[in-house]
C-alpha atoms as a PDB file:
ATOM      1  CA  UNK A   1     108.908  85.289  97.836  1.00  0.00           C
ATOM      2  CA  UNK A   2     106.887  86.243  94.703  1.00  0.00           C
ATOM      3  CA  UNK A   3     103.452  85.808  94.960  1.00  0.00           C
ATOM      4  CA  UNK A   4     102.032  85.738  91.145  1.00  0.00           C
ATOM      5  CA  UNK A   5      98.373  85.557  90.507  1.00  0.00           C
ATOM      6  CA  UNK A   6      98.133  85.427  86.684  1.00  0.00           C
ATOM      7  CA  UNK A   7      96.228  87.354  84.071  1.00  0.00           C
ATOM      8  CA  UNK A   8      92.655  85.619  83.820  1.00  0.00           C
ATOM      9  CA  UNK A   9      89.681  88.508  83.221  1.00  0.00           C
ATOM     10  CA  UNK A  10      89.756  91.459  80.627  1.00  0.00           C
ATOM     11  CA  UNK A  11      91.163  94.708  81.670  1.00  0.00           C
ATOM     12  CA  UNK A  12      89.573  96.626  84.581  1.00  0.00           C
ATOM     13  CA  UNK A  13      87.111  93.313  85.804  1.00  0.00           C
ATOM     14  CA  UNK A  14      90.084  91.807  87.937  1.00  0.00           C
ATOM     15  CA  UNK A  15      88.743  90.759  91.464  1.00  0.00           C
ATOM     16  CA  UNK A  16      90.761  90.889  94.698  1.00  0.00           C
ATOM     17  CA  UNK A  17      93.076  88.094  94.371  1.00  0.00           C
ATOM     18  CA  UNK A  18      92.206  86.587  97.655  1.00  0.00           C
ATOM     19  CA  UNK A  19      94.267  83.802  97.066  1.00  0.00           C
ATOM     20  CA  UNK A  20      97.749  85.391  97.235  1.00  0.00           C
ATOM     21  CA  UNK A  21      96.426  87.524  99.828  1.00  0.00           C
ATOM     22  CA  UNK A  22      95.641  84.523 102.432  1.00  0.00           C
ATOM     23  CA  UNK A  23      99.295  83.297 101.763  1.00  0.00           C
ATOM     24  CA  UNK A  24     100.381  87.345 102.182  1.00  0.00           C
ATOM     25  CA  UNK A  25      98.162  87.618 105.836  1.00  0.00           C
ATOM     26  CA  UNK A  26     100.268  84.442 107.206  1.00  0.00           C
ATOM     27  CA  UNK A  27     103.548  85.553 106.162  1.00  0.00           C
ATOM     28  CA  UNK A  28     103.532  89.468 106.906  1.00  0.00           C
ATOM     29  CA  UNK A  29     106.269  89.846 109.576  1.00  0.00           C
ATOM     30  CA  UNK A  30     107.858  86.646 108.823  1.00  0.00           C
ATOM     31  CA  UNK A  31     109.194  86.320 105.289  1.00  0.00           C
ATOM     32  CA  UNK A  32     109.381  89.492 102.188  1.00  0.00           C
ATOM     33  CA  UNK A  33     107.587  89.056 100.116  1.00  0.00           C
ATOM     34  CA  UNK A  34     105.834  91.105  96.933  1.00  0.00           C
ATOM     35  CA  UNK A  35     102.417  90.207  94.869  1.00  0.00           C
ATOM     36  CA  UNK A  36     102.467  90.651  91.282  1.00  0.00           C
ATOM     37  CA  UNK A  37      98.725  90.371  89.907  1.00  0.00           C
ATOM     38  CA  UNK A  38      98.615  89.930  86.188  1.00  0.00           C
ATOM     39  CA  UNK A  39      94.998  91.115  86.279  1.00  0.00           C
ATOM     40  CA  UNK A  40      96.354  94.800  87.399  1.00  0.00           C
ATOM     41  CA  UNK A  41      99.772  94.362  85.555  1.00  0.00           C
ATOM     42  CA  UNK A  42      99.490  93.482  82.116  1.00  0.00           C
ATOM     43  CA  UNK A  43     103.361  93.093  81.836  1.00  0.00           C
ATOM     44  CA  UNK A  44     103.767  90.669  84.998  1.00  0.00           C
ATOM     45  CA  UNK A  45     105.995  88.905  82.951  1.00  0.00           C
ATOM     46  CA  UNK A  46     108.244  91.786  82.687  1.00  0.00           C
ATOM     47  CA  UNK A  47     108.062  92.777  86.110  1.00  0.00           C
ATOM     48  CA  UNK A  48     108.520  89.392  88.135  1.00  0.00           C
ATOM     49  CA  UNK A  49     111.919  89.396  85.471  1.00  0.00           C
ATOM     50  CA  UNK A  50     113.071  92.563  86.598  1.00  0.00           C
ATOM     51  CA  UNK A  51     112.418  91.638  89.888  1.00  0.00           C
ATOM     52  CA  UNK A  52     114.111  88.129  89.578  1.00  0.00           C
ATOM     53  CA  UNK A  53     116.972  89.998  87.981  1.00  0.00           C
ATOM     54  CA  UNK A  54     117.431  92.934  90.271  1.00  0.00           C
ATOM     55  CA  UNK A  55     116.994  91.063  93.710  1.00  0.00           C
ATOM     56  CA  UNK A  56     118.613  87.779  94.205  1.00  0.00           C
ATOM     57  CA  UNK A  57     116.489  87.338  97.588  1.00  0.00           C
ATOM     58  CA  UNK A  58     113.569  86.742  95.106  1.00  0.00           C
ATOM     59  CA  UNK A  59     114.181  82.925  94.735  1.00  0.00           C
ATOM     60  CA  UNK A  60     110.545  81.438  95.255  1.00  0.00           C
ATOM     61  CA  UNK A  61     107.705  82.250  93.253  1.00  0.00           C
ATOM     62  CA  UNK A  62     104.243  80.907  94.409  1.00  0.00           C
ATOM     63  CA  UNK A  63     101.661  81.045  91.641  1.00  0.00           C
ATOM     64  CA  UNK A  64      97.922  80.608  92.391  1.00  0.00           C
ATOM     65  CA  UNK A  65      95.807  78.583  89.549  1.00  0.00           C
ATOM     66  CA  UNK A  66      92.638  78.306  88.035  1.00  0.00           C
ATOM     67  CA  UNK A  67      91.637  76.144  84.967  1.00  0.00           C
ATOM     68  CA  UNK A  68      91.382  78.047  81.666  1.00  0.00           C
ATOM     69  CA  UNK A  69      93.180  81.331  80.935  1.00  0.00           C
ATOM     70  CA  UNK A  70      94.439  81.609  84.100  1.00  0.00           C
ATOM     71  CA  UNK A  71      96.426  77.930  83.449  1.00  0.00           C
ATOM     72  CA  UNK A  72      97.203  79.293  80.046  1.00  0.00           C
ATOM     73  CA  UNK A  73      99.113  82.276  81.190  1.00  0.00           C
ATOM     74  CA  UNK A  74     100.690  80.051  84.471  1.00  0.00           C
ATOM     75  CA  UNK A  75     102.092  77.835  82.088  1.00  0.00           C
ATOM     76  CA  UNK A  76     103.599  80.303  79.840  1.00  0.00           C
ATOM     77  CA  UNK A  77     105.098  82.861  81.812  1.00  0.00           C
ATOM     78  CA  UNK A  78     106.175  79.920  84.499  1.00  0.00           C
ATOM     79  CA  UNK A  79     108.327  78.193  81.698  1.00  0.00           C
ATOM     80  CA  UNK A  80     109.833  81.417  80.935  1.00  0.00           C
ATOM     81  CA  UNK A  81     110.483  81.931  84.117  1.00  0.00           C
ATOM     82  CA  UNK A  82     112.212  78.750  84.578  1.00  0.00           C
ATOM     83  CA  UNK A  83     114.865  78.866  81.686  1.00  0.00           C
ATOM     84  CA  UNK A  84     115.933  81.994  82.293  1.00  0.00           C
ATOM     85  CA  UNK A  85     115.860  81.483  86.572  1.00  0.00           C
ATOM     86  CA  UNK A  86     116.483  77.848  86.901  1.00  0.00           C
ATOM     87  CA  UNK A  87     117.658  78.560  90.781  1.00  0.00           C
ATOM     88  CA  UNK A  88     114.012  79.979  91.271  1.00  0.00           C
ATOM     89  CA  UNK A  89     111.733  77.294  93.531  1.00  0.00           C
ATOM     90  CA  UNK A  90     108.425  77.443  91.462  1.00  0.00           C
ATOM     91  CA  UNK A  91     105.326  76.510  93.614  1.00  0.00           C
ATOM     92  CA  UNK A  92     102.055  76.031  92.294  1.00  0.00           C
ATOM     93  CA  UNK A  93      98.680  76.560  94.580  1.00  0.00           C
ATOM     94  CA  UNK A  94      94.722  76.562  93.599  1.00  0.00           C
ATOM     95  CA  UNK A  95      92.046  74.564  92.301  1.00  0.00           C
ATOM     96  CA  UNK A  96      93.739  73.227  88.708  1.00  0.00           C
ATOM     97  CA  UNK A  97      97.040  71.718  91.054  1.00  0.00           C
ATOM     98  CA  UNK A  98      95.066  71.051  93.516  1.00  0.00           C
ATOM     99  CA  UNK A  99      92.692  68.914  90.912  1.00  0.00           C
ATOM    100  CA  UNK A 100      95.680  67.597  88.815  1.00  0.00           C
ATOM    101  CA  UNK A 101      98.462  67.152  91.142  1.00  0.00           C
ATOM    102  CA  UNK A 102     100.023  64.223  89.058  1.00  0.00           C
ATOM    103  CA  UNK A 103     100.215  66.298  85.412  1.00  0.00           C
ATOM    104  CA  UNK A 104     101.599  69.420  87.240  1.00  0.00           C
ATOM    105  CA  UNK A 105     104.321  67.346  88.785  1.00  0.00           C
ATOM    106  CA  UNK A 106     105.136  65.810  85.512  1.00  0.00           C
ATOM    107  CA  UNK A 107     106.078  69.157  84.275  1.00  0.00           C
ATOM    108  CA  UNK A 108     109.804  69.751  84.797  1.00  0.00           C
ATOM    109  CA  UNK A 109     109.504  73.649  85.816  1.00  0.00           C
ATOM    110  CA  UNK A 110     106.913  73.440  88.595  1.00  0.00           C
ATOM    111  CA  UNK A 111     108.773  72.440  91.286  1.00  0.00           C
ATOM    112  CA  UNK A 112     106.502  71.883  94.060  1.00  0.00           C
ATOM    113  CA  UNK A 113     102.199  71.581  94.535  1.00  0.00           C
ATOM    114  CA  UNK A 114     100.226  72.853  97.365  1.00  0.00           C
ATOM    115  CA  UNK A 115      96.812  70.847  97.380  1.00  0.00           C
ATOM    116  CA  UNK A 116      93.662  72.853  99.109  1.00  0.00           C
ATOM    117  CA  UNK A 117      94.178  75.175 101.687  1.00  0.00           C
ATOM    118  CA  UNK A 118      97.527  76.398 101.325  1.00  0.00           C
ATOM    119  CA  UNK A 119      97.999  78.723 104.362  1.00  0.00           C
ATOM    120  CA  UNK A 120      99.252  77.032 106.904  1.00  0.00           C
ATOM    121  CA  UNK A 121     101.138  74.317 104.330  1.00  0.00           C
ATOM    122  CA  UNK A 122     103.285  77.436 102.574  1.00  0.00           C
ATOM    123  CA  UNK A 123     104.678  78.387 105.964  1.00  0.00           C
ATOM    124  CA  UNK A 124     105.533  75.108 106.620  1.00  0.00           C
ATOM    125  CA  UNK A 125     107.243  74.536 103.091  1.00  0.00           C
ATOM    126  CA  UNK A 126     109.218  77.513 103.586  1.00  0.00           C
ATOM    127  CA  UNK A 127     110.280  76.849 106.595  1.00  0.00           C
ATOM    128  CA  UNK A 128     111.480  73.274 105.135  1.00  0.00           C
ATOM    129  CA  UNK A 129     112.992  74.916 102.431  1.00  0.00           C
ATOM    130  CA  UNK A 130     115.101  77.307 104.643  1.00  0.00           C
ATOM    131  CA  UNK A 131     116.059  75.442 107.452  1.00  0.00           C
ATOM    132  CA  UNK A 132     116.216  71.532 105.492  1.00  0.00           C
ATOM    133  CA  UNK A 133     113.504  70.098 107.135  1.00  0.00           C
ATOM    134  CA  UNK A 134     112.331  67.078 105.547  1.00  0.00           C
ATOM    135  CA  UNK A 135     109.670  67.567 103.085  1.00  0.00           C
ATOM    136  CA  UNK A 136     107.644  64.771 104.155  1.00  0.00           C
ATOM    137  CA  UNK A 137     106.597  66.958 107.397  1.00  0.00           C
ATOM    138  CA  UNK A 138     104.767  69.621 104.677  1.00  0.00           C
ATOM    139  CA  UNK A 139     101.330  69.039 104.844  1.00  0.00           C
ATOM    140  CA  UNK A 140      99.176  68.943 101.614  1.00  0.00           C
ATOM    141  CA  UNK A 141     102.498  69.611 100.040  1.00  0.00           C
ATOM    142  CA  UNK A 142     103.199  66.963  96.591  1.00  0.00           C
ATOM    143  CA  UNK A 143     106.608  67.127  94.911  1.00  0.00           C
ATOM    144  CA  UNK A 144     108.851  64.445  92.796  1.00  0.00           C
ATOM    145  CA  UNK A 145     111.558  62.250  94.655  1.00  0.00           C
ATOM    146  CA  UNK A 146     113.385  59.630  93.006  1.00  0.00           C
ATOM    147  CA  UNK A 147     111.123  59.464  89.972  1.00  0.00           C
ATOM    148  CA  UNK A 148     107.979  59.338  91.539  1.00  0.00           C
ATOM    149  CA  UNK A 149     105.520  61.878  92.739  1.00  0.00           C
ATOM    150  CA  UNK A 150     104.603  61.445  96.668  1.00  0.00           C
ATOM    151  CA  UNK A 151     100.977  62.933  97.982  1.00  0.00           C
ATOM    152  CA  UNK A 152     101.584  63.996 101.740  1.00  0.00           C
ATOM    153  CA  UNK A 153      98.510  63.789 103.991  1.00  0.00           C
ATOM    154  CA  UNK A 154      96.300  66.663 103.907  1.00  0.00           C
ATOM    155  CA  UNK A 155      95.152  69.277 106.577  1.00  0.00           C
ATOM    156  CA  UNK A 156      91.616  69.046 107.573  1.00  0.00           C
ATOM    157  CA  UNK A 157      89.744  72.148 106.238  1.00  0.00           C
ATOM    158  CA  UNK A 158      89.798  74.723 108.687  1.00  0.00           C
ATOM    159  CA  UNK A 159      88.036  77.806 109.587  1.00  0.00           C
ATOM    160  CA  UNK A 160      89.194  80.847 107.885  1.00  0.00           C
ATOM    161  CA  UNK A 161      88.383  82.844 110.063  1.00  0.00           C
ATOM    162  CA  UNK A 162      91.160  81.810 112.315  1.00  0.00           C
ATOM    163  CA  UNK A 163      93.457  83.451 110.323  1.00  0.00           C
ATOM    164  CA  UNK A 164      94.895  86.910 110.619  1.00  0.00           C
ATOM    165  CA  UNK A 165      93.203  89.221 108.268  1.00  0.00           C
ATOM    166  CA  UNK A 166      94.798  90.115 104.827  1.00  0.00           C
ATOM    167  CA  UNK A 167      96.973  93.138 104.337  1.00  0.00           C
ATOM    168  CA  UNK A 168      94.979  94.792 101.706  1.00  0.00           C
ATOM    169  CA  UNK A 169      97.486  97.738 102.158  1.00  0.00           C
ATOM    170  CA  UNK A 170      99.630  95.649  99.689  1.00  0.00           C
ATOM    171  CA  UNK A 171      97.691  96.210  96.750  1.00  0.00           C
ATOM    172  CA  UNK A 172      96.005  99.256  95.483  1.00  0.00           C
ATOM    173  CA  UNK A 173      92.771  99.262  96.110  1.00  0.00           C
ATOM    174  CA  UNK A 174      91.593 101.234  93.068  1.00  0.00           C
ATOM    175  CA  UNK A 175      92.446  98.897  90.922  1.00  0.00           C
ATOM    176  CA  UNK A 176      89.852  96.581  91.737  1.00  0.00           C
ATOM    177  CA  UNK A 177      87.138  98.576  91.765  1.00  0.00           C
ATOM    178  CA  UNK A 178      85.005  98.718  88.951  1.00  0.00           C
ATOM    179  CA  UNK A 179      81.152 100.809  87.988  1.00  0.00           C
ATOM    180  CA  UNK A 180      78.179  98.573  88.706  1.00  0.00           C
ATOM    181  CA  UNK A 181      74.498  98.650  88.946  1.00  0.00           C
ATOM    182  CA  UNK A 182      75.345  99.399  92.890  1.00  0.00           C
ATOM    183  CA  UNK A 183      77.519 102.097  92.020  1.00  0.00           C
ATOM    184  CA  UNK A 184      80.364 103.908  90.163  1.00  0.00           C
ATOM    185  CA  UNK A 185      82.903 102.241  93.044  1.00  0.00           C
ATOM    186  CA  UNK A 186      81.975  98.742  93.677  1.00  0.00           C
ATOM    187  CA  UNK A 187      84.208  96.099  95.110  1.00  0.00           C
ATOM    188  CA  UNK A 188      83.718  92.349  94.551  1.00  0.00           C
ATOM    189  CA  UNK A 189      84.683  90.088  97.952  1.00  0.00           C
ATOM    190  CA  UNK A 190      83.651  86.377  98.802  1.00  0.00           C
ATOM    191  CA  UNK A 191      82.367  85.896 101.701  1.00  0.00           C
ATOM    192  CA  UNK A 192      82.734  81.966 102.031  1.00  0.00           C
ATOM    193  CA  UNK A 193      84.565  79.226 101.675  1.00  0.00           C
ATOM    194  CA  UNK A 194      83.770  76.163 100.407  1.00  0.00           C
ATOM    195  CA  UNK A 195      80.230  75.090  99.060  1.00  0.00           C
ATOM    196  CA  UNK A 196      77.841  72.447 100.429  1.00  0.00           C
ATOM    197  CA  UNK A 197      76.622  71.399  96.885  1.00  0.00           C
ATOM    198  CA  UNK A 198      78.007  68.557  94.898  1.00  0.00           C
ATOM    199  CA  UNK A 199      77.716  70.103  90.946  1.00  0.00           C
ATOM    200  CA  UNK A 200      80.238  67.686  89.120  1.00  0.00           C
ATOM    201  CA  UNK A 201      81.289  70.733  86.860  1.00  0.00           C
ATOM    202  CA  UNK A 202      82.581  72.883  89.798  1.00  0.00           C
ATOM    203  CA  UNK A 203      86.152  72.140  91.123  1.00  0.00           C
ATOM    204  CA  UNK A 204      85.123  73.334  94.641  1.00  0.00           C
ATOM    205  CA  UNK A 205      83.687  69.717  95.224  1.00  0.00           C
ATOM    206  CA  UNK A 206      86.903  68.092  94.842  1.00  0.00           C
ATOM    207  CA  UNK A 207      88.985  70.809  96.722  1.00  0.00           C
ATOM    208  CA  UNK A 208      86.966  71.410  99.676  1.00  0.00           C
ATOM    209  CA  UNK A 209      84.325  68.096  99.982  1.00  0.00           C
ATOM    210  CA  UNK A 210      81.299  70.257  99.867  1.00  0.00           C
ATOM    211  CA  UNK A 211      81.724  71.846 102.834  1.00  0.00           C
ATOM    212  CA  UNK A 212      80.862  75.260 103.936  1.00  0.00           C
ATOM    213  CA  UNK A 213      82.749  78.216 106.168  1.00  0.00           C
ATOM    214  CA  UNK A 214      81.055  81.488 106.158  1.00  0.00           C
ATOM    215  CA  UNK A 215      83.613  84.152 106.540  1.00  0.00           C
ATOM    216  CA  UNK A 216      83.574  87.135 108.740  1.00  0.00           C
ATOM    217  CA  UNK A 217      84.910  89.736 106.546  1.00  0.00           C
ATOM    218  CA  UNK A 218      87.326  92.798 108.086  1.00  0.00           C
ATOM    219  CA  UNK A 219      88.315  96.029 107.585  1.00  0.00           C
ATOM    220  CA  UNK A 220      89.422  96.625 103.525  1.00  0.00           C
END
């Protein structure tokens, strides 16, 4: 499994990308897998090709995404992806498929959507996918059958801190930090999950119901 988070900040202000790193905590020791951040590689393109190209046990790639650039570059690099890897499961996660499952879906090279918290729902899909379980067992999982898109029932949100903690030795840590005000080393982490507000611009209402989980952070 690829795990892509795509290019959305300026060189040298890329955050963690938590995202790809809950789905990497739940699958170390159970599936390979490699993360490709397009924040810290500027040719992920490139290197998710070569990888595609040079290892045939690459065949799903799991791409978290935002609205805006980080959409731009998901949509872009994903179609690439597609025409030249057509075998390649594409699986999209985060707020913007989580928002707008339906126009995803009705894009022929995005296989699969993951809606919320994708954690427990990846394993589950990959498991489905290896074994041929039916999809309909998938949890917050939406995909196209017979010409129409089908919503499965959604996982209630859980507490994060339930999960096993993320492997940060799979990314280099350097990258990510930047010089602040607090210091010439500084290190950007969330602490939460969720929000209890209800701001109609924010796509955190709509993924996780305003509601709240504080998160205990580990060892980094």
């Amino acid at each position: 499994v690829l795990l892509y988070y795509p290019q959305n900040t300026l060189p040298r202000l890329g955050r963690l990308p938590m995202s790809v790193l809950a789905l990497a905590a739940v699958m170390e020791g159970k599936y390979d897998y490699k993360i490709v951040d397009g924040n810290v590689d500027r040719n992920a393109f490139h290197t998710i090709n070569q990888l595609l190209q040079s290892n045939p046990k690459f065949n799903i790639l799991a791409v978290s995404v935002m609205p805006g650039t980080q959409l731009m570059n998901a949509i872009k690099d994903c179609r690439r992806i597609k025409e030249k890897f057509p075998l390649v499961t594409i699986v999209w996660g985060g707020y913007f498929p989580s928002m707008h499952t339906d126009s995803v879906l009705n894009t022929p090279f995005i296989d699969y959507a993951i809606r919320g918290q994708a954690e427990r729902s990846f394993i589950e899909l990959l498991h489905a996918l290896s074994n041929g379980v039916p999809l309909e067992t998938v949890n917050n999982l939406s995909y196209r059958s017979n010409g129409a898109i089908h919503h499965n029932p959604e996982y209630p949100i859980y507490d994060p801190n339930l999960r096993p903690l993320f492997p940060y030795e799979r990314v280099n840590m350097s990258d990510y930090t930047i010089p602040t005000f607090i210091g010439k080393r500084t290190l950007c982490h969330e602490t939460s999950v969720g929000c209890p507000h209800k701001c109609n611009f924010c796509g955190v209402v709509d993924v996780f119901h305003s509601s709240s989980i504080e998160v205990l952070v580990g060892p980094c």
